[in-house]
PDB file of N, CA and C in Angstrom:
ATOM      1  N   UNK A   1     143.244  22.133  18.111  1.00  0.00           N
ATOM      2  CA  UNK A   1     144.656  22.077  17.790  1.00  0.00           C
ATOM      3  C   UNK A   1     145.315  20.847  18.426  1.00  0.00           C
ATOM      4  N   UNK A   2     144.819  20.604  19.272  1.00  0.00           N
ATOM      5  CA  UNK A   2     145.732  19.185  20.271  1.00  0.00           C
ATOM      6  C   UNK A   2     145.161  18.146  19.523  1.00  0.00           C
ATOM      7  N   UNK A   3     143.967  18.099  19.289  1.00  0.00           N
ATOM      8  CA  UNK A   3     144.039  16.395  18.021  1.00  0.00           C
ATOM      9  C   UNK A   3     144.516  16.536  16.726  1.00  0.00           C
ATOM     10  N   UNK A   4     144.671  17.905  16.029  1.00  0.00           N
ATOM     11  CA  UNK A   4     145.465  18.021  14.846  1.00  0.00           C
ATOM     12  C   UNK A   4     146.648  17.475  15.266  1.00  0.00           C
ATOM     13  N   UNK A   5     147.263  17.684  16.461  1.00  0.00           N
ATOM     14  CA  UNK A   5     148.795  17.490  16.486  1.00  0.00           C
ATOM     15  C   UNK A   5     149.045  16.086  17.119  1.00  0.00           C
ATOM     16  N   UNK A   6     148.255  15.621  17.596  1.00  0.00           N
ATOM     17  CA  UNK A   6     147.479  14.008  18.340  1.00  0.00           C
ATOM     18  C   UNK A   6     146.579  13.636  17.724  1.00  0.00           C
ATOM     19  N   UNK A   7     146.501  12.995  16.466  1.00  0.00           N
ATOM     20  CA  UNK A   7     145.406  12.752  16.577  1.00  0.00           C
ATOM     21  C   UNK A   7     144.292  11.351  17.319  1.00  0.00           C
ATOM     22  N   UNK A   8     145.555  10.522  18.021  1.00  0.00           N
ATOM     23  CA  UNK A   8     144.939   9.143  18.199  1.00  0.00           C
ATOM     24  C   UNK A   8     144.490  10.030  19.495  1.00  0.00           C
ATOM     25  N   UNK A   9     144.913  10.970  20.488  1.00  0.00           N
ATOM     26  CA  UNK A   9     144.689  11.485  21.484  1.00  0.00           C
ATOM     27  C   UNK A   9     145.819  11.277  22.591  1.00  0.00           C
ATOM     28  N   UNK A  10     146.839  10.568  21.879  1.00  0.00           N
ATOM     29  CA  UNK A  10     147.731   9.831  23.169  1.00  0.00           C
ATOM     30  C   UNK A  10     149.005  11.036  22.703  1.00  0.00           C
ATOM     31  N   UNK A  11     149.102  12.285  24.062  1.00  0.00           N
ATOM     32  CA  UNK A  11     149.896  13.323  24.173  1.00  0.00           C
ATOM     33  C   UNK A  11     150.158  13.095  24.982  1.00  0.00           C
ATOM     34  N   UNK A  12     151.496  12.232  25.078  1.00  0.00           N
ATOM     35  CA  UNK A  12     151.935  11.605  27.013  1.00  0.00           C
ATOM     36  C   UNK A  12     152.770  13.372  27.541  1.00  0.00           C
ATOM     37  N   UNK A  13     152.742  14.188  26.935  1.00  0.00           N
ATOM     38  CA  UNK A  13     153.615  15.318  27.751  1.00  0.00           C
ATOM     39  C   UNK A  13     152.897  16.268  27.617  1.00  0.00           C
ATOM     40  N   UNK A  14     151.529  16.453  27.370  1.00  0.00           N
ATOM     41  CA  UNK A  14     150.047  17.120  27.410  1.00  0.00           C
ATOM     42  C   UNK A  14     149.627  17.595  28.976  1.00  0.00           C
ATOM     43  N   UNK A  15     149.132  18.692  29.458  1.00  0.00           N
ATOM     44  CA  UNK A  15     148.813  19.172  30.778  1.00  0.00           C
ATOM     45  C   UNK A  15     148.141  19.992  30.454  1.00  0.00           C
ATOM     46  N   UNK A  16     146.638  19.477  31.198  1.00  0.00           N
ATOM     47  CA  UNK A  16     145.540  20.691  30.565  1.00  0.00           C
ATOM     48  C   UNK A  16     145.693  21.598  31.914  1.00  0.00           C
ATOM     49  N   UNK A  17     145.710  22.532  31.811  1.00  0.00           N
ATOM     50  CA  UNK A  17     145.600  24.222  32.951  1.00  0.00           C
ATOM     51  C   UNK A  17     144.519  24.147  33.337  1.00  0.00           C
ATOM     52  N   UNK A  18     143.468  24.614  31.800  1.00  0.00           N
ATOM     53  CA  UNK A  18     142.313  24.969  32.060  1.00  0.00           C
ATOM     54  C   UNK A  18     141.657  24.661  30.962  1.00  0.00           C
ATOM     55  N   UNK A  19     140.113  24.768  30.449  1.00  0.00           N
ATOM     56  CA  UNK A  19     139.556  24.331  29.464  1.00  0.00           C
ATOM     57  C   UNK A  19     140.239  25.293  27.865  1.00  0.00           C
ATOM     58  N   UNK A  20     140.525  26.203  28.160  1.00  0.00           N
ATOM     59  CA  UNK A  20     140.984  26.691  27.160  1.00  0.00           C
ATOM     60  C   UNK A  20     142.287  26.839  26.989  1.00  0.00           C
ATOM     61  N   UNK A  21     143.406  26.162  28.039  1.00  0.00           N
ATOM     62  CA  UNK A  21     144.924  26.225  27.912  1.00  0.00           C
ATOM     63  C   UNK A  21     145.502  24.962  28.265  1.00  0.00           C
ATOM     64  N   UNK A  22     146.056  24.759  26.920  1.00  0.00           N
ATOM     65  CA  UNK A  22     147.088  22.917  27.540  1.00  0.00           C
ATOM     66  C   UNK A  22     148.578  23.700  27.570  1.00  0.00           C
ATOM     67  N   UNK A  23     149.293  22.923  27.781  1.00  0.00           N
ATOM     68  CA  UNK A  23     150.956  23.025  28.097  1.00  0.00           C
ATOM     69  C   UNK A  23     151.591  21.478  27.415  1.00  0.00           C
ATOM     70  N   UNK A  24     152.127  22.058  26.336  1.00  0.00           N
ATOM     71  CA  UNK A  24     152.642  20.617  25.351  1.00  0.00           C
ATOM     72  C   UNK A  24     154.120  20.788  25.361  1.00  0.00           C
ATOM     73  N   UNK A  25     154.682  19.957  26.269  1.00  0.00           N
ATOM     74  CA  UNK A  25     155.833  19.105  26.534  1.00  0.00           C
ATOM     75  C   UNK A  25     156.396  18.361  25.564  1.00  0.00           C
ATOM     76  N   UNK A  26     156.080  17.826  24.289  1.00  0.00           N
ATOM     77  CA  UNK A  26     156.157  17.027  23.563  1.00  0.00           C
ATOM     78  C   UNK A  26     157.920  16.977  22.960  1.00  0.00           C
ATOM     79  N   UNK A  27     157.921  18.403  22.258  1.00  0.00           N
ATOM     80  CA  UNK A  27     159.349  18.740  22.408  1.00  0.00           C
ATOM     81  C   UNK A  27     160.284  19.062  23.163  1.00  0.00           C
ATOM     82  N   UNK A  28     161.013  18.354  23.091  1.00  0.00           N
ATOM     83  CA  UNK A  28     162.368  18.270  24.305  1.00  0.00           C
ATOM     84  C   UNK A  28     163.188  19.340  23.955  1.00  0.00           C
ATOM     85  N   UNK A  29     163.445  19.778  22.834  1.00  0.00           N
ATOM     86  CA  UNK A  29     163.803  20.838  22.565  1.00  0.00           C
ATOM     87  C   UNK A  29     163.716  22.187  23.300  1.00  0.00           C
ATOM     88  N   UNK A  30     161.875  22.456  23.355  1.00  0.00           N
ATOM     89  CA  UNK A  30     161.458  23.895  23.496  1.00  0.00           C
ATOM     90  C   UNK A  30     160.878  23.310  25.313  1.00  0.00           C
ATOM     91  N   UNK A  31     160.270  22.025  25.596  1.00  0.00           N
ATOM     92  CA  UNK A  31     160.148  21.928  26.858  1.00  0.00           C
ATOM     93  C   UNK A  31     160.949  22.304  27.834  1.00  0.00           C
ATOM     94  N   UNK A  32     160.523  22.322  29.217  1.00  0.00           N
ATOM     95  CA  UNK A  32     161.105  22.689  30.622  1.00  0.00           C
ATOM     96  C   UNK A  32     160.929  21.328  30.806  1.00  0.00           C
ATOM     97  N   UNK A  33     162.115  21.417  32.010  1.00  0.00           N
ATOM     98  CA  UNK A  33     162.711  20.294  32.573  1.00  0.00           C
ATOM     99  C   UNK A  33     161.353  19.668  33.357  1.00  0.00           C
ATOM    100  N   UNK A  34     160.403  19.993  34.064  1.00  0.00           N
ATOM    101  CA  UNK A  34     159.434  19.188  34.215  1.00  0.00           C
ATOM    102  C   UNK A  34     158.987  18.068  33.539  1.00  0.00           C
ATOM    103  N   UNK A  35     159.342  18.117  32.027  1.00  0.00           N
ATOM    104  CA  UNK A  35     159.022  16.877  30.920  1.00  0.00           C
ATOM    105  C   UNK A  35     159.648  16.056  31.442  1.00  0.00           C
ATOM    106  N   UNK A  36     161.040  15.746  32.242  1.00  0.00           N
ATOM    107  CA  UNK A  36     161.583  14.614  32.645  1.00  0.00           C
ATOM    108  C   UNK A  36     160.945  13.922  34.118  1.00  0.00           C
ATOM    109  N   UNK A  37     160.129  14.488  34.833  1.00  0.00           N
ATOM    110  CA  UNK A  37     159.690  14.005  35.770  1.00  0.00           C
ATOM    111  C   UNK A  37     158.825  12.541  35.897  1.00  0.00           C
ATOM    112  N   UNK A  38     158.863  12.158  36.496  1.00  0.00           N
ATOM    113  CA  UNK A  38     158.398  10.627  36.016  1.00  0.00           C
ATOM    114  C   UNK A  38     157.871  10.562  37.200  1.00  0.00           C
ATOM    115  N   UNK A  39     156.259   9.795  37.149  1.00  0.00           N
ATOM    116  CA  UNK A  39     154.881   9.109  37.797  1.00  0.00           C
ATOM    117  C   UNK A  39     155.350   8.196  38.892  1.00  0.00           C
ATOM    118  N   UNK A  40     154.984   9.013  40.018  1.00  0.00           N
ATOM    119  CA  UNK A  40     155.225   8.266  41.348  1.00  0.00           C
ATOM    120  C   UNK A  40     153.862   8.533  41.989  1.00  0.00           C
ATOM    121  N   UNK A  41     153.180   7.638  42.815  1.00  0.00           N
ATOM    122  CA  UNK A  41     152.288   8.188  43.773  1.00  0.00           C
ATOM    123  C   UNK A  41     152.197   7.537  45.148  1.00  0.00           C
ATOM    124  N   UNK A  42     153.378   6.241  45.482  1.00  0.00           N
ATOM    125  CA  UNK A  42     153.527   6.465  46.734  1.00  0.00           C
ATOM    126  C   UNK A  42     154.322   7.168  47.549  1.00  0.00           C
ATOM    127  N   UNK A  43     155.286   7.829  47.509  1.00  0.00           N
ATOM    128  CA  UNK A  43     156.452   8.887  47.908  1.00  0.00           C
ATOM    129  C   UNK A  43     157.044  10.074  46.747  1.00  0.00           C
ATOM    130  N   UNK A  44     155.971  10.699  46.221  1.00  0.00           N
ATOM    131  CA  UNK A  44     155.918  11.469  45.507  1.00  0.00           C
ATOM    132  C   UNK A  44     157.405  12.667  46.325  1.00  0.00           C
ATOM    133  N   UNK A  45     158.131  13.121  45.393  1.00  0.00           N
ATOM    134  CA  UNK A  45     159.497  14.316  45.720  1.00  0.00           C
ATOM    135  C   UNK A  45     158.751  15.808  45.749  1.00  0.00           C
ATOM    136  N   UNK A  46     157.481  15.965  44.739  1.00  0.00           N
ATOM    137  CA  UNK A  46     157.233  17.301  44.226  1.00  0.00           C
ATOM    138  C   UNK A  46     155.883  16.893  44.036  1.00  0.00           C
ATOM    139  N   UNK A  47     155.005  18.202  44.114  1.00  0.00           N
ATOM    140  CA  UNK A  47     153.708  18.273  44.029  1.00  0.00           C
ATOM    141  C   UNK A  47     153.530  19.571  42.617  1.00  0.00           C
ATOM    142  N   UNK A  48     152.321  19.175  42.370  1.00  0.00           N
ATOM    143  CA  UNK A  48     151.846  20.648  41.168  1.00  0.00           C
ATOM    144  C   UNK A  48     150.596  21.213  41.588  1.00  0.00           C
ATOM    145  N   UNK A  49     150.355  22.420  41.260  1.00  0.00           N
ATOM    146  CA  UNK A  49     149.832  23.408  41.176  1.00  0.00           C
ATOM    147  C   UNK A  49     149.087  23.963  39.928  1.00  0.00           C
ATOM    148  N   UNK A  50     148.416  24.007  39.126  1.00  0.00           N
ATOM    149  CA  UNK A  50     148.002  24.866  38.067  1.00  0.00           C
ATOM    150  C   UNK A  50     147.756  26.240  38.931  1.00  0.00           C
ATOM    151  N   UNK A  51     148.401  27.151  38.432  1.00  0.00           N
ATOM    152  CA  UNK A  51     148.152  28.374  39.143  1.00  0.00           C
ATOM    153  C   UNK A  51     148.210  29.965  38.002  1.00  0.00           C
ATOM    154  N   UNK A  52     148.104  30.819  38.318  1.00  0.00           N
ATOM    155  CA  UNK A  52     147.834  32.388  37.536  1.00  0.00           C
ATOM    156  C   UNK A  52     148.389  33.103  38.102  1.00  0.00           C
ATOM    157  N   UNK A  53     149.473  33.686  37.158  1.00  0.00           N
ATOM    158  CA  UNK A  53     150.216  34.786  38.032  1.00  0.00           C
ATOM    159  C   UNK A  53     150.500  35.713  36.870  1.00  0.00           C
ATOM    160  N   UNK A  54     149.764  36.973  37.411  1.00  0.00           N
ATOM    161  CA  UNK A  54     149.282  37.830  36.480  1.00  0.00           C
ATOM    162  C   UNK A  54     148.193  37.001  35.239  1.00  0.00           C
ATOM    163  N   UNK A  55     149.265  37.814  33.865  1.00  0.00           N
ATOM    164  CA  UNK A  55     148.672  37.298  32.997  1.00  0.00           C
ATOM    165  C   UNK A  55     148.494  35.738  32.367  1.00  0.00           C
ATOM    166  N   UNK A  56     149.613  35.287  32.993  1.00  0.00           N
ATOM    167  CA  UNK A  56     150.430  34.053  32.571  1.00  0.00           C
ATOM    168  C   UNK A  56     149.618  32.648  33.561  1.00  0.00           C
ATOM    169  N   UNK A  57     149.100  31.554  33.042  1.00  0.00           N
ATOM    170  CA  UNK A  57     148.936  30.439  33.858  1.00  0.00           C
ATOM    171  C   UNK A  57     149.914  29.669  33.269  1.00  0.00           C
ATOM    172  N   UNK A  58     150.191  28.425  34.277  1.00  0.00           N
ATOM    173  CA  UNK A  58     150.715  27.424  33.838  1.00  0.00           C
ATOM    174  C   UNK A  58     150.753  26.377  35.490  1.00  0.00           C
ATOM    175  N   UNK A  59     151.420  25.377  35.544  1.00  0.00           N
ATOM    176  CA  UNK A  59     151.913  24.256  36.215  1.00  0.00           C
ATOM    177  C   UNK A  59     153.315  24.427  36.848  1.00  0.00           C
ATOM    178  N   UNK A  60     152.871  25.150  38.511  1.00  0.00           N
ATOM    179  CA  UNK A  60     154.397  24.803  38.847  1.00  0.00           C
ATOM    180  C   UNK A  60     154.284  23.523  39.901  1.00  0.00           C
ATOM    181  N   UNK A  61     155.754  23.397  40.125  1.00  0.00           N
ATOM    182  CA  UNK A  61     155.970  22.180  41.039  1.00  0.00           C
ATOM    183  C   UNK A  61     156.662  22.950  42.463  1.00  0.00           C
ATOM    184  N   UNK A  62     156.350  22.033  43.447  1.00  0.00           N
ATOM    185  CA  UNK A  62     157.166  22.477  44.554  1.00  0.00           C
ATOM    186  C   UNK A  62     157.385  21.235  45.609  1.00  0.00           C
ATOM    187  N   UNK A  63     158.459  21.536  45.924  1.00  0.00           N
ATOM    188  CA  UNK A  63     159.279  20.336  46.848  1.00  0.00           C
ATOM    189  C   UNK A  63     158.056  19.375  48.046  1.00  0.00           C
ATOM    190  N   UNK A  64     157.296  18.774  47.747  1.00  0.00           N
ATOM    191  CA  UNK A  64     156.518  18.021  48.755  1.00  0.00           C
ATOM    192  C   UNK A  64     156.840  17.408  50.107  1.00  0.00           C
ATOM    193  N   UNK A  65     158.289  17.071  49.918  1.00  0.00           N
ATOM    194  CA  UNK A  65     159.182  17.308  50.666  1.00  0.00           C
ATOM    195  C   UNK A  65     160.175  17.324  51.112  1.00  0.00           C
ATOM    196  N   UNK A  66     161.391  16.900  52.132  1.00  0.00           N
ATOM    197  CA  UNK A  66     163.122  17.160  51.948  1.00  0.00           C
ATOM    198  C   UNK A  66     163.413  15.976  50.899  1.00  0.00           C
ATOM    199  N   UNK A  67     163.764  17.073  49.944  1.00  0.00           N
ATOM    200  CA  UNK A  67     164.262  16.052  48.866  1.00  0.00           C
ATOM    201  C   UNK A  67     166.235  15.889  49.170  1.00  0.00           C
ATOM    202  N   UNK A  68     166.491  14.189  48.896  1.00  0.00           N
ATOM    203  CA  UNK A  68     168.168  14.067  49.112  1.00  0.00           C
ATOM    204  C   UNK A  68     168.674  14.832  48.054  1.00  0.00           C
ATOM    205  N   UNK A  69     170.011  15.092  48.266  1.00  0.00           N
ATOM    206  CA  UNK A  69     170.894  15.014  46.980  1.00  0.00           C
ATOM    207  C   UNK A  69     171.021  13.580  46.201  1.00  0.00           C
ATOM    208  N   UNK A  70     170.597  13.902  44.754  1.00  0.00           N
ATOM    209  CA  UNK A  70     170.772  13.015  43.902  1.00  0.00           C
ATOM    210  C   UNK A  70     169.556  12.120  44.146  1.00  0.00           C
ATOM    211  N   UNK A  71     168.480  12.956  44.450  1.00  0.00           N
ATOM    212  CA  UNK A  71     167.220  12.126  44.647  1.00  0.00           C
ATOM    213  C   UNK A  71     166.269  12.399  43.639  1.00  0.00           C
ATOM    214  N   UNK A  72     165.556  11.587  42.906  1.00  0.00           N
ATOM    215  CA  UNK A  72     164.585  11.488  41.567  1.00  0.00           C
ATOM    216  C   UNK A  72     163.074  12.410  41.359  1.00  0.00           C
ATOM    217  N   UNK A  73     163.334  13.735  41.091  1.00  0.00           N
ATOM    218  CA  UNK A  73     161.437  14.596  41.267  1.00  0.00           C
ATOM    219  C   UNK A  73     160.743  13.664  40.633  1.00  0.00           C
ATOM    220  N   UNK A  74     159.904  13.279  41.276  1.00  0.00           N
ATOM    221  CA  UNK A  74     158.607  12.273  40.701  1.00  0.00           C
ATOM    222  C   UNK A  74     157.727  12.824  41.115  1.00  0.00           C
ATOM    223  N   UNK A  75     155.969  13.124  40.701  1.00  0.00           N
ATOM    224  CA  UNK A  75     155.047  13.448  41.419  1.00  0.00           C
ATOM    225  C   UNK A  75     154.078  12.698  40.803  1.00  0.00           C
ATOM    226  N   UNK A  76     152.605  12.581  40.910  1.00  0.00           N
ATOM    227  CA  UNK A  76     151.507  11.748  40.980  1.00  0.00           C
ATOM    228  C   UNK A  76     151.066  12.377  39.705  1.00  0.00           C
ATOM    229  N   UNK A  77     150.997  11.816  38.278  1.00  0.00           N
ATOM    230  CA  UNK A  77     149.815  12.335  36.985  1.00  0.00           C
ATOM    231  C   UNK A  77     148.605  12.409  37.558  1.00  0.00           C
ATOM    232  N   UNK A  78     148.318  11.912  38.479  1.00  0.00           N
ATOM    233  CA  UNK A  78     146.570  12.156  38.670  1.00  0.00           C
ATOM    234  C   UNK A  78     146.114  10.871  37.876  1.00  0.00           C
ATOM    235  N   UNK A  79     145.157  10.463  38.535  1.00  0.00           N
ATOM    236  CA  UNK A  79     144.186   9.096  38.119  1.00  0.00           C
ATOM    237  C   UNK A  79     143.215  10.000  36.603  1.00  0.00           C
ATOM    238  N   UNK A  80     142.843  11.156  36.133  1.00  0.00           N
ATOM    239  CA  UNK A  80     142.614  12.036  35.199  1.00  0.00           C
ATOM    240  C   UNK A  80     143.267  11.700  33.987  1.00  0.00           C
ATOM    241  N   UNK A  81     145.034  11.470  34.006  1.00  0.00           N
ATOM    242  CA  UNK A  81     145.755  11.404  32.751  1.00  0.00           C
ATOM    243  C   UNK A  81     145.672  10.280  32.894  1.00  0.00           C
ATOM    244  N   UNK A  82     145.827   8.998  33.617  1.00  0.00           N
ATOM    245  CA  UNK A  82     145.921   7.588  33.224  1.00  0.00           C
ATOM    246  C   UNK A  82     144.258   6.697  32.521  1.00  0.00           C
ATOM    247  N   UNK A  83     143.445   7.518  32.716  1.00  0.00           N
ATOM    248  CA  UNK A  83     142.010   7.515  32.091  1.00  0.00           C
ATOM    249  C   UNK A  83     142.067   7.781  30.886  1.00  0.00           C
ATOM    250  N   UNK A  84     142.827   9.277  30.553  1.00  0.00           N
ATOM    251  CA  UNK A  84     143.073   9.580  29.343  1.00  0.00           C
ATOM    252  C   UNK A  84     143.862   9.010  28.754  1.00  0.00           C
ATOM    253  N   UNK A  85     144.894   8.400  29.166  1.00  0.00           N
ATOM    254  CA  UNK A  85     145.607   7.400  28.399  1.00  0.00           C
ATOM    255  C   UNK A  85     145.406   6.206  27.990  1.00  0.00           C
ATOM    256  N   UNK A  86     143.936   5.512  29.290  1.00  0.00           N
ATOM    257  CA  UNK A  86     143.588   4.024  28.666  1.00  0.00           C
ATOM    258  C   UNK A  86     144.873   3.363  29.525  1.00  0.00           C
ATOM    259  N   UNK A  87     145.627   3.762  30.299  1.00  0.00           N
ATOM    260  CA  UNK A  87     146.621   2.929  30.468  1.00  0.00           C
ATOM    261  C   UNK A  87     146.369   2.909  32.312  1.00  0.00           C
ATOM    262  N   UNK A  88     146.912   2.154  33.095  1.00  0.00           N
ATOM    263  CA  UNK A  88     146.660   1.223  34.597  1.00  0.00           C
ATOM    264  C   UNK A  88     148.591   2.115  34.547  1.00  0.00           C
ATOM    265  N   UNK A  89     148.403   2.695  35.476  1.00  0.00           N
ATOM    266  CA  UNK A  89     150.551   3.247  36.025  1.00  0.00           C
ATOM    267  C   UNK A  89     150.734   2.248  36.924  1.00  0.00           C
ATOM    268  N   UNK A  90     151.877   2.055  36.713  1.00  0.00           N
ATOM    269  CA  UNK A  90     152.868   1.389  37.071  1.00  0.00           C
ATOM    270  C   UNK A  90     153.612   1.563  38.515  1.00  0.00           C
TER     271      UNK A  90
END
């Protein structure tokens, strides 16, 4: 289903869980505010988790550390998605 809906493979709001569960961000519409977080990895605001609670998995985030007021959640894609993207972050 993810290359029917990708097919070049480039799903920049794609988060695989697990081998059998992604989390597609794509729509801004039906997405959580996590879709706005933007790729930091030297002073990352927030860290993630793939985690299971109960029935339900998914990707949470949590404060990495004292974040200011009016300060930017950024956390690290992992060297994993920038492979998959073909693309060097910024």
């Amino acid at each position: 289903e993810l290359f029917a809906r990708y097919p070049d493979g480039k799903c920049y709001y794609v988060a695989c869980i697990s081998p059998w569960l992604y989390i597609d961000g794509g729509d801004p519409e039906t997405a959580g505010l996590a879709r706005w977080m933007n790729h930091c990895t030297s002073q990352p605001t927030v860290s993630n988790r793939k985690q299971q609670f109960g029935p339900r998995a998914g990707m949470h985030f949590y404060a990495a550390r004292d974040i200011g007021v009016g300060e930017e959640l950024v956390w690290s894609y992992g060297d994993e998605y920038w492979e998959a993207m073909g693309e060097i972050p910024t």
